[in-house]
N, C-alpha and C. Protein backbone atom coordinates (compact mmCIF):
# COMPACT_ATOMS: atom_id res chain seq x y z
N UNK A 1 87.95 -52.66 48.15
CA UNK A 1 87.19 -52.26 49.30
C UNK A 1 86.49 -50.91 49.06
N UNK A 2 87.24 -50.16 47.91
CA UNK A 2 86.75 -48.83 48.31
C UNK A 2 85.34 -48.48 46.99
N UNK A 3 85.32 -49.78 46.07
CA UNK A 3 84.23 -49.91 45.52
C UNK A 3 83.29 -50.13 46.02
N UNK A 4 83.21 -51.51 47.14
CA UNK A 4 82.08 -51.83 47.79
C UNK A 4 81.34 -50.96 48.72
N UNK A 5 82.35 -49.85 49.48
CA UNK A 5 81.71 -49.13 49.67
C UNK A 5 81.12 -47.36 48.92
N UNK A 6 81.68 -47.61 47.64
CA UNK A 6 80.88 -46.51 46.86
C UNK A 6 79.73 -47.62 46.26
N UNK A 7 79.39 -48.90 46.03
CA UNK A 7 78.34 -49.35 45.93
C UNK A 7 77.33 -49.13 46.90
N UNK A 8 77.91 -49.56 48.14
CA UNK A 8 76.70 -49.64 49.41
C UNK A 8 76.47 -47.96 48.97
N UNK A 9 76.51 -46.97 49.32
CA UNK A 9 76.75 -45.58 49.09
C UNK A 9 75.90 -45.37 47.97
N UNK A 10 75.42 -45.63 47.18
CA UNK A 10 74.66 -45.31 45.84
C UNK A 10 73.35 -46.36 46.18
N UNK A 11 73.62 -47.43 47.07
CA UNK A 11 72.48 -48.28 47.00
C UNK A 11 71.43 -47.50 48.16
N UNK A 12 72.39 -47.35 49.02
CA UNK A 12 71.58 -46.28 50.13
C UNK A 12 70.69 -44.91 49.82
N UNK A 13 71.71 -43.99 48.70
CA UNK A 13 71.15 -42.77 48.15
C UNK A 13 69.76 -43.33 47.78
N UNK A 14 69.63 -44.42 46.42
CA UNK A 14 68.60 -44.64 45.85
C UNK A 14 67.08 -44.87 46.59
N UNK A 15 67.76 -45.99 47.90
CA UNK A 15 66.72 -46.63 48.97
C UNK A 15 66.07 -45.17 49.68
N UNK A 16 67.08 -44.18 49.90
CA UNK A 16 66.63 -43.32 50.32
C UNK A 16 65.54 -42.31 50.05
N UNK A 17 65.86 -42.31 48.58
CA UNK A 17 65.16 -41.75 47.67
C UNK A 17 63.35 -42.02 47.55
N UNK A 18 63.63 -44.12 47.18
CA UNK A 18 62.03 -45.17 47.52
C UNK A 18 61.19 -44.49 48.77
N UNK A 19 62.36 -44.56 50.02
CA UNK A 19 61.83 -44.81 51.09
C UNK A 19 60.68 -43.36 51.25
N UNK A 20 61.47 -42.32 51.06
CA UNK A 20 60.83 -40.78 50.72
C UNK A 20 59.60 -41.17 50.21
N UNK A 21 59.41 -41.82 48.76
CA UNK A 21 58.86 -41.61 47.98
C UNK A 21 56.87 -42.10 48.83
N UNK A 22 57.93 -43.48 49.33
CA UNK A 22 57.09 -44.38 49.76
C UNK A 22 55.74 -43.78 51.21
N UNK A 23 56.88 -42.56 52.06
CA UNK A 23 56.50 -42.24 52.91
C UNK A 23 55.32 -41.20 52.66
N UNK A 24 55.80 -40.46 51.84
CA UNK A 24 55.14 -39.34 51.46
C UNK A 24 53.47 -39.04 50.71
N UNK A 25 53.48 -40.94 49.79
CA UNK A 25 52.05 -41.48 49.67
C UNK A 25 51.38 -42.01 50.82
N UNK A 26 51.90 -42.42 51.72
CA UNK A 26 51.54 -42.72 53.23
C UNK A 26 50.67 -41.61 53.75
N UNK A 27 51.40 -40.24 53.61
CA UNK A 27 50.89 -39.50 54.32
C UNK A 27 49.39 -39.09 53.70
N UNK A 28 50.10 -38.65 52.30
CA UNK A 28 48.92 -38.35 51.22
C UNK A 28 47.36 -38.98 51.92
N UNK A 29 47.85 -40.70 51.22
CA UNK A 29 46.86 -41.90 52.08
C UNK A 29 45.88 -41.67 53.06
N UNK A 30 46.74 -41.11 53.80
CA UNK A 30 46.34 -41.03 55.56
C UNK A 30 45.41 -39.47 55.42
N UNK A 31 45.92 -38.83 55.04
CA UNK A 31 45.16 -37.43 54.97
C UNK A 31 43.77 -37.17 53.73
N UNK A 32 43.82 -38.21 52.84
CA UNK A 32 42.79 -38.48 52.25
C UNK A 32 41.84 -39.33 53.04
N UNK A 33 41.99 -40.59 53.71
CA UNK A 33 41.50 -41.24 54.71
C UNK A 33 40.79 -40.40 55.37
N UNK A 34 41.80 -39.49 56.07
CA UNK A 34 41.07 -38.63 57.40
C UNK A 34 39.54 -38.00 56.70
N UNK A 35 40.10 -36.79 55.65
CA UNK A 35 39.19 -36.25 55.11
C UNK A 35 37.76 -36.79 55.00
N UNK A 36 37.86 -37.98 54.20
CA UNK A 36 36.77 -38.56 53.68
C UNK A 36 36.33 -39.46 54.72
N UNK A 37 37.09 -40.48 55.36
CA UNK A 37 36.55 -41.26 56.14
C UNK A 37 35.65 -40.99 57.13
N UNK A 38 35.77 -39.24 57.78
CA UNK A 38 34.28 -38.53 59.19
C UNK A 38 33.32 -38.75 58.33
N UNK A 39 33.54 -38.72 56.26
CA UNK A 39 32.20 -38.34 55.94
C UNK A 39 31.23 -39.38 55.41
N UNK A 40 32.10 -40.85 55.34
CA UNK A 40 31.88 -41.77 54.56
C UNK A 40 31.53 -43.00 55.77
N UNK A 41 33.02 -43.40 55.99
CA UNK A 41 33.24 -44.64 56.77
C UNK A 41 32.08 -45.06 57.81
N UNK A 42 31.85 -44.45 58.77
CA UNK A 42 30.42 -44.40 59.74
C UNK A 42 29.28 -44.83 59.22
N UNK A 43 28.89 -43.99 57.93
CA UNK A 43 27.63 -44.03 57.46
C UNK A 43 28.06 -45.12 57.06
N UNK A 44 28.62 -45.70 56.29
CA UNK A 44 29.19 -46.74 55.41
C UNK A 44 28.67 -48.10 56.07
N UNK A 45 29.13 -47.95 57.32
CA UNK A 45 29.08 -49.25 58.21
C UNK A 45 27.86 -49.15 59.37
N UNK A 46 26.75 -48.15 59.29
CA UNK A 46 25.72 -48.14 59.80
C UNK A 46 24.90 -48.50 58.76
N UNK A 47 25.11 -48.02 57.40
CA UNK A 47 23.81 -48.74 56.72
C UNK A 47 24.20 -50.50 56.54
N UNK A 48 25.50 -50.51 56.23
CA UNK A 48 25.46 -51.98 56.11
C UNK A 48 24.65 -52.66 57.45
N UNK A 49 24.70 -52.36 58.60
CA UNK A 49 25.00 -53.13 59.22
C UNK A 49 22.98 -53.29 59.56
N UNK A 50 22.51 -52.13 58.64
CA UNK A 50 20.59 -52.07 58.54
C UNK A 50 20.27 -53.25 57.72
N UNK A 51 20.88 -53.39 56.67
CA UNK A 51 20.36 -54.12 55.60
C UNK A 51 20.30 -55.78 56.23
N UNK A 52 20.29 -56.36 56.03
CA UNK A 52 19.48 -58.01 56.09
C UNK A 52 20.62 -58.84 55.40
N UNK A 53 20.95 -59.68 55.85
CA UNK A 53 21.89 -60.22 54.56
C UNK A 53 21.19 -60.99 53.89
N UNK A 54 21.04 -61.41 52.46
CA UNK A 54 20.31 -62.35 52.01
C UNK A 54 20.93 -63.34 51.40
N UNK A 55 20.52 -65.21 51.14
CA UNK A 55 21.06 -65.62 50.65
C UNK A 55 20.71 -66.05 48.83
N UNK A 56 22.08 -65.41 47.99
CA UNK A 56 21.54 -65.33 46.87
C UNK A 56 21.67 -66.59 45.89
N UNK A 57 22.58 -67.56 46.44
CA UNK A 57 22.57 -68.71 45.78
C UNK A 57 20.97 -69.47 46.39
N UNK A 58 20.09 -69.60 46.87
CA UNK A 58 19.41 -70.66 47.50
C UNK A 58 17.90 -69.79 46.45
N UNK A 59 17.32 -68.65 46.11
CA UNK A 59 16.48 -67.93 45.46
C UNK A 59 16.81 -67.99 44.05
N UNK A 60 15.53 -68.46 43.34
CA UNK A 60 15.39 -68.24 41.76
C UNK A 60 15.10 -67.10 41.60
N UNK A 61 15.20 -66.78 40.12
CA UNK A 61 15.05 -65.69 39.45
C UNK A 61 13.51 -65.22 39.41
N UNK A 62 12.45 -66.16 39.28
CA UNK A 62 11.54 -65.37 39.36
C UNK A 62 10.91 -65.10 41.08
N UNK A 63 11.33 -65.63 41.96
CA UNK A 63 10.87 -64.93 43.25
C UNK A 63 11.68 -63.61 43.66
N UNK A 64 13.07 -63.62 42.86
CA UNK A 64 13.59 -62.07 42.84
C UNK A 64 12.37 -61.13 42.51
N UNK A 65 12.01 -61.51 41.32
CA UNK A 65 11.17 -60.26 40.60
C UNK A 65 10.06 -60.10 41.24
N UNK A 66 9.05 -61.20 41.71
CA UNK A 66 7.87 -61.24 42.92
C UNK A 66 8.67 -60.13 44.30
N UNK A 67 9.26 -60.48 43.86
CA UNK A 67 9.63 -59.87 45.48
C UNK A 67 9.88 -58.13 45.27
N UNK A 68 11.21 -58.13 44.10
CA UNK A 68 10.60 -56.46 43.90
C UNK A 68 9.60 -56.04 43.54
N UNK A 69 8.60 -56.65 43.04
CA UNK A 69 7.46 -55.94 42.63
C UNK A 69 6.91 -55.87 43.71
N UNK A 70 6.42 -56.56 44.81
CA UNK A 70 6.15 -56.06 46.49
C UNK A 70 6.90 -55.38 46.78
N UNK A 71 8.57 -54.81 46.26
CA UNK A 71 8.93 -54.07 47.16
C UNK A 71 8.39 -52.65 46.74
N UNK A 72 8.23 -52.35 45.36
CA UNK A 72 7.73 -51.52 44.91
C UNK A 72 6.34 -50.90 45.39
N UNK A 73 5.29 -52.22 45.55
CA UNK A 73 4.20 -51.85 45.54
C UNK A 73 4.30 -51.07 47.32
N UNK A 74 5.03 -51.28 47.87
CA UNK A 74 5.67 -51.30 49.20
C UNK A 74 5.86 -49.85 49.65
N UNK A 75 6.92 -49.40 48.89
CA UNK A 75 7.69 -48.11 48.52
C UNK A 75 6.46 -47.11 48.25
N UNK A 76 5.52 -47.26 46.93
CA UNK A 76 4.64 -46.55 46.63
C UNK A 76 3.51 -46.42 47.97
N UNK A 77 3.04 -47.54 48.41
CA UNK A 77 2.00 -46.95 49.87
C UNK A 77 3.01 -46.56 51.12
N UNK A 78 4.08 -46.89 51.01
CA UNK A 78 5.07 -45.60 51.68
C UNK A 78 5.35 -44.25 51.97
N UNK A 79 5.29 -43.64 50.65
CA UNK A 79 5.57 -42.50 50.25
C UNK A 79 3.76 -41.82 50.41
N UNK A 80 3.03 -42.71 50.16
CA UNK A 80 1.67 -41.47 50.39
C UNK A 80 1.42 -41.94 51.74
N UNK A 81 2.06 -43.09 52.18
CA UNK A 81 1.79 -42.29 54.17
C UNK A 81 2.62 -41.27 54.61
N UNK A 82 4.03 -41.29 53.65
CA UNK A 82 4.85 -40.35 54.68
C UNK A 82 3.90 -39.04 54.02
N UNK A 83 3.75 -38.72 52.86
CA UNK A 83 2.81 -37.54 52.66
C UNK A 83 1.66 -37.33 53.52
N UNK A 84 0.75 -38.51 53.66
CA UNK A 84 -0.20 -38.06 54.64
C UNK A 84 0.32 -37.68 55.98
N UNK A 85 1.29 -38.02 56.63
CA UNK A 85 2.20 -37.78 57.71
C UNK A 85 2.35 -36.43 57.36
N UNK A 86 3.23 -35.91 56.56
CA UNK A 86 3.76 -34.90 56.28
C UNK A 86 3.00 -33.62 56.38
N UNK A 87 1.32 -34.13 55.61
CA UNK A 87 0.38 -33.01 55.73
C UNK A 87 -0.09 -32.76 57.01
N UNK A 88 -0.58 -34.09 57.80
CA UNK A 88 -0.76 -33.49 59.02
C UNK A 88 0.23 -32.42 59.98
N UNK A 89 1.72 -32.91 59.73
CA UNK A 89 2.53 -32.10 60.65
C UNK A 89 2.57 -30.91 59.89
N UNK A 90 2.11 -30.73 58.54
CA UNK A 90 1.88 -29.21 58.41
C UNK A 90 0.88 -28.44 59.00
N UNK A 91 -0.52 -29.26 59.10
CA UNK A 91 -1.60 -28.94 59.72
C UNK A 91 -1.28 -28.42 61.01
N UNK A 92 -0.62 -29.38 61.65
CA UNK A 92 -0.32 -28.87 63.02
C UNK A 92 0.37 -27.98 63.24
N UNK A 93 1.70 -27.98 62.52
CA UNK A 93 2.54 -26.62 62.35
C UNK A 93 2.25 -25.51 62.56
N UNK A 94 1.15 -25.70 61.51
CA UNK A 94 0.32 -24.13 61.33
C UNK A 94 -0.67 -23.67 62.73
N UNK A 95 -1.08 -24.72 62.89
CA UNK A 95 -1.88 -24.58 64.44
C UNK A 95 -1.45 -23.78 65.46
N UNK A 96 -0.48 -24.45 66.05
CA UNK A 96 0.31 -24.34 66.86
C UNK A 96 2.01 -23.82 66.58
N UNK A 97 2.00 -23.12 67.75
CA UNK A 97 3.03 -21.76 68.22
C UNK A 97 4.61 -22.89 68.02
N UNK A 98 5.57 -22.42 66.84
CA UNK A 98 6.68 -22.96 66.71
C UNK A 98 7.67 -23.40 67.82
N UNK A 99 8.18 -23.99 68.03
CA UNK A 99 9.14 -24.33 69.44
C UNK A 99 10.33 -23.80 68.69
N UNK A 100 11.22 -22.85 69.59
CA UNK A 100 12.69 -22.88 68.91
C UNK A 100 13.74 -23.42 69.93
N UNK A 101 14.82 -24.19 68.97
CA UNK A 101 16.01 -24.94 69.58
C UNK A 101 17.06 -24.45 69.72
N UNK A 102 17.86 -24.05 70.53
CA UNK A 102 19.20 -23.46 70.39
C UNK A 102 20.20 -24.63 70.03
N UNK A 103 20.59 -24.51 68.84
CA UNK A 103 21.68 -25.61 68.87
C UNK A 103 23.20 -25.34 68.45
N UNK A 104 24.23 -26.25 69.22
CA UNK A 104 25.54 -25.43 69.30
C UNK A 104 26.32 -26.51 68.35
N UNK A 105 27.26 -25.80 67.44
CA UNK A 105 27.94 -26.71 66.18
C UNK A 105 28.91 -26.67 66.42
N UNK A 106 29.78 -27.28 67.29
CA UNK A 106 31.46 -27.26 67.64
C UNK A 106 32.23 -27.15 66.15
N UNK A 107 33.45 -25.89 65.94
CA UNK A 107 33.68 -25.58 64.96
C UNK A 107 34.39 -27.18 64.23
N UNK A 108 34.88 -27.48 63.32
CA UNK A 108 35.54 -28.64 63.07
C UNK A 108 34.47 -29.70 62.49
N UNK A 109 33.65 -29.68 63.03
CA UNK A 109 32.41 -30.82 62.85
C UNK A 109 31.90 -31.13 61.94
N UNK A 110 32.23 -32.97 61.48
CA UNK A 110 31.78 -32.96 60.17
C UNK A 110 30.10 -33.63 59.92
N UNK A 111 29.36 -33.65 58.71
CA UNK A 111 28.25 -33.47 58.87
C UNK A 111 27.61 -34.47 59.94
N UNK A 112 28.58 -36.22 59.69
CA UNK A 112 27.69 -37.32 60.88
C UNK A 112 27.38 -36.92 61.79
N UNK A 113 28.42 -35.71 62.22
CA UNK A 113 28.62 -35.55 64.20
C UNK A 113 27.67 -34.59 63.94
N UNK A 114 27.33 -33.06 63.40
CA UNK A 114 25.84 -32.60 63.23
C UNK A 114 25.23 -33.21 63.05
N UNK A 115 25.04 -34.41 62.31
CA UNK A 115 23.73 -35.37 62.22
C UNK A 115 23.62 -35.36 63.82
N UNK A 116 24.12 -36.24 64.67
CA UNK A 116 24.30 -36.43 65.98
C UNK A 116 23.99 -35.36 66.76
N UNK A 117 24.20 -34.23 66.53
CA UNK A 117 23.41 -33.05 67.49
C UNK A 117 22.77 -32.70 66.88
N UNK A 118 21.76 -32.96 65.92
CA UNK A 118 20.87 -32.56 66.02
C UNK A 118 19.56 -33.75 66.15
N UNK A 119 19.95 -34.82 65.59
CA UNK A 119 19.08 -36.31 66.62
C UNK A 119 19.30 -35.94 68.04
N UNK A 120 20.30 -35.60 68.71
CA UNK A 120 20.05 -35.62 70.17
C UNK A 120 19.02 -34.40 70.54
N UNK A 121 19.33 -33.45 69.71
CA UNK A 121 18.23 -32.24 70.32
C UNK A 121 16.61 -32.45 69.63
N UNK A 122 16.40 -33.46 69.08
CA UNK A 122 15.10 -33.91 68.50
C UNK A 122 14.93 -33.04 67.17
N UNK A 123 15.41 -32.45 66.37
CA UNK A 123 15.33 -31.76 65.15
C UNK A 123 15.36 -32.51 63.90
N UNK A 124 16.01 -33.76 63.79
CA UNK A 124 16.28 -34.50 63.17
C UNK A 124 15.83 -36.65 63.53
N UNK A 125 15.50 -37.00 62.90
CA UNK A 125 15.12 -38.83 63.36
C UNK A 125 16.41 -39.45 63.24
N UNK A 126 16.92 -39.25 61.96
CA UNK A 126 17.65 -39.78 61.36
C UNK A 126 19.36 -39.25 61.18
N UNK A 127 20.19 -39.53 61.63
CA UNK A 127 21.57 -38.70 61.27
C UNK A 127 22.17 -39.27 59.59
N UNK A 128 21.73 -40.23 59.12
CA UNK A 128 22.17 -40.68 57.26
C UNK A 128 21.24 -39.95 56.71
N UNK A 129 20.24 -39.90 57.22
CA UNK A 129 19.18 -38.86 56.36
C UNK A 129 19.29 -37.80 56.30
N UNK A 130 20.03 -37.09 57.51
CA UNK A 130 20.40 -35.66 56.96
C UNK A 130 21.75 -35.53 56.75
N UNK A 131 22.81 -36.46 56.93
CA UNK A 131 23.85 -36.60 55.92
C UNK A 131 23.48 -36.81 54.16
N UNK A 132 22.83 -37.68 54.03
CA UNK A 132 22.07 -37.87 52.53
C UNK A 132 21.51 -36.62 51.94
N UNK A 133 21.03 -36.02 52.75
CA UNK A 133 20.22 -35.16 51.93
C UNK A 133 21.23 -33.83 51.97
N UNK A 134 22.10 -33.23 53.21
CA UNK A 134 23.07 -32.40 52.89
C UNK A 134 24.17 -32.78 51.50
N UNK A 135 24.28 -34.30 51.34
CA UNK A 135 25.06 -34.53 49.87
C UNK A 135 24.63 -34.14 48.67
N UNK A 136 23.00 -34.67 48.73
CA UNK A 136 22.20 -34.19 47.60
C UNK A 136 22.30 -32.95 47.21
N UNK A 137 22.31 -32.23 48.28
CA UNK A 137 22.25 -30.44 47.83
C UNK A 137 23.34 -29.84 47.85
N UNK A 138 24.47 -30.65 47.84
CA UNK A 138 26.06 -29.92 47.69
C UNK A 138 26.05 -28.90 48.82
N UNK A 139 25.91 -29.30 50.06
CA UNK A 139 26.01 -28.29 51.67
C UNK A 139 26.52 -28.80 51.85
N UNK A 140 27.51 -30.36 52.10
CA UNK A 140 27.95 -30.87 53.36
C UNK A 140 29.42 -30.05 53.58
N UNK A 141 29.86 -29.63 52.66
CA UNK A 141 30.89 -28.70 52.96
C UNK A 141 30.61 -27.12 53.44
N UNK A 142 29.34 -27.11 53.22
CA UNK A 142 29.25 -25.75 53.40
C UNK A 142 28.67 -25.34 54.99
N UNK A 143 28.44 -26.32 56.02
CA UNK A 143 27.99 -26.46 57.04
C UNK A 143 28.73 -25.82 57.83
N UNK A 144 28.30 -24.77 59.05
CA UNK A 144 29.25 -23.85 59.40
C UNK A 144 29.14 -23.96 61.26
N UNK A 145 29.75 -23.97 61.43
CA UNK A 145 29.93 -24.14 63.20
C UNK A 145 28.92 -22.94 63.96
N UNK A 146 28.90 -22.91 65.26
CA UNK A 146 28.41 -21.70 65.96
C UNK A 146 27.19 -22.06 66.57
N UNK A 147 26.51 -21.06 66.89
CA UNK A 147 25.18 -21.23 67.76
C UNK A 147 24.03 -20.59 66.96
N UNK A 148 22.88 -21.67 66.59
CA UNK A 148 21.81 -21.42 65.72
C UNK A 148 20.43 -22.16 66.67
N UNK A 149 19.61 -21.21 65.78
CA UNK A 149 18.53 -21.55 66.56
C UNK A 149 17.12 -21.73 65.09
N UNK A 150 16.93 -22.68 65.31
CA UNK A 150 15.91 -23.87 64.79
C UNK A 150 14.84 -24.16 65.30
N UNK A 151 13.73 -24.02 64.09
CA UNK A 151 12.28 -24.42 64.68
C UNK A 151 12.26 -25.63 65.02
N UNK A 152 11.40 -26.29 65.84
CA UNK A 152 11.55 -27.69 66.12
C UNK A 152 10.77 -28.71 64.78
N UNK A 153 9.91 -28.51 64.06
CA UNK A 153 9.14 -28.88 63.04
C UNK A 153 9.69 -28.17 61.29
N UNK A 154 11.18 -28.34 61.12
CA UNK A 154 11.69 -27.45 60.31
C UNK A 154 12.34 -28.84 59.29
N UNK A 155 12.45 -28.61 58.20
CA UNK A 155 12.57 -29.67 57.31
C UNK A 155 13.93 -30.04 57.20
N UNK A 156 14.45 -31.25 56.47
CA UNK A 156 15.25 -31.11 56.73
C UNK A 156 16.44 -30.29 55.09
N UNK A 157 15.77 -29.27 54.68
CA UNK A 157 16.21 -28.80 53.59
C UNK A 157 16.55 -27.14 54.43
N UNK A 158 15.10 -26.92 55.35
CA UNK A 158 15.45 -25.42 55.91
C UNK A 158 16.68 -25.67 57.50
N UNK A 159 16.46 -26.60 57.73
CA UNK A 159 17.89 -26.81 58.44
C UNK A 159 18.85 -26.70 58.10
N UNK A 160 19.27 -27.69 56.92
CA UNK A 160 20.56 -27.22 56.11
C UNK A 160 20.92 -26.01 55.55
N UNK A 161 20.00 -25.16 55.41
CA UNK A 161 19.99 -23.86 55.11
C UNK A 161 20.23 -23.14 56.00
N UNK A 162 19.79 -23.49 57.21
CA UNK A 162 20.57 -22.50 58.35
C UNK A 162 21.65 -22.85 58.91
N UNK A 163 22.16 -24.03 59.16
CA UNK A 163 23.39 -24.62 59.14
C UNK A 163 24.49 -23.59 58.25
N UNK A 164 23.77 -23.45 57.22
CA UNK A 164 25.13 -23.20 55.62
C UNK A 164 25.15 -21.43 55.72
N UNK A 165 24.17 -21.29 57.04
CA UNK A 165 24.28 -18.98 56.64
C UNK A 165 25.81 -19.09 57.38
């Protein structure tokens, strides 16, 4: 009897030991989750949910390539409207007297939810686009809470720059 229970007794220590082990990547898990998931997960499942689904068994190979090459040719008269866009709102810029925005950055806030105040205060179109482009430039960590004030016609490179003083 007094084996079986120095067995149970060693089987317990060990389980005890797993169970620790087991818990403690849990947490890890969970606190990596947290971290990354304000900065990922959202965007993650807003762009999916832009894209189109397509079906890829029913399309040959060469209407793939027809098709990127329109998407291309697509992309390219894209980019010189958003430029012609772009020049005019410089034109105008310059014209006319800057509007400034007071905008308030609740401390904690990770970049989506600034994306989000600043689409709501009209500074921004897009909240992935200025998540995207704060990644590009290694800011999204550097984004700092408080009360700033922003031209209304301000890019979205000199935003992030005042975000990051």
């Amino acid at each position: 009897m007094k084996k079986f229970f120095e067995g149970l007794k060693d089987i317990l220590y060990d389980g005890i030991d797993y169970i620790m082990m087991v818990i403690v990547i849990l947490i890890v898990a969970l606190v990596i989750n947290w971290r990354l998931g304000g900065l990922f997960a959202k965007d993650a499942t807003d762009t999916l949910s832009e894209k189109p689904s397509s079906t890829i068994g029913s399309e040959d190979i060469n209407s793939k390539d027809e098709k990127e090459d329109n998407n291309i040719d697509n992309d390219s008269s894209k980019n010189q409207e958003d430029d012609e866009n772009r020049e005019q709102q410089d034109e105008i810029s310059e014209k006319e007297p800057t509007e400034i925005i007071k905008v308030t950055i609740p401390a904690g806030s990770l970049p989506a939810e600034i994306g989000d105040i600043l689409v709501s205060n009209g500074l921004v179109h897009d909240r992935n686009e200025f998540v995207e482009k704060a990644v590009e430039l290694n800011m999204e960590t550097k984004l700092k809470s408080g009360e700033f004030e922003i031209e209304k016609n301000s890019s979205l490179e000199e935003i992030i720059k005042v975000l990051a003083k």
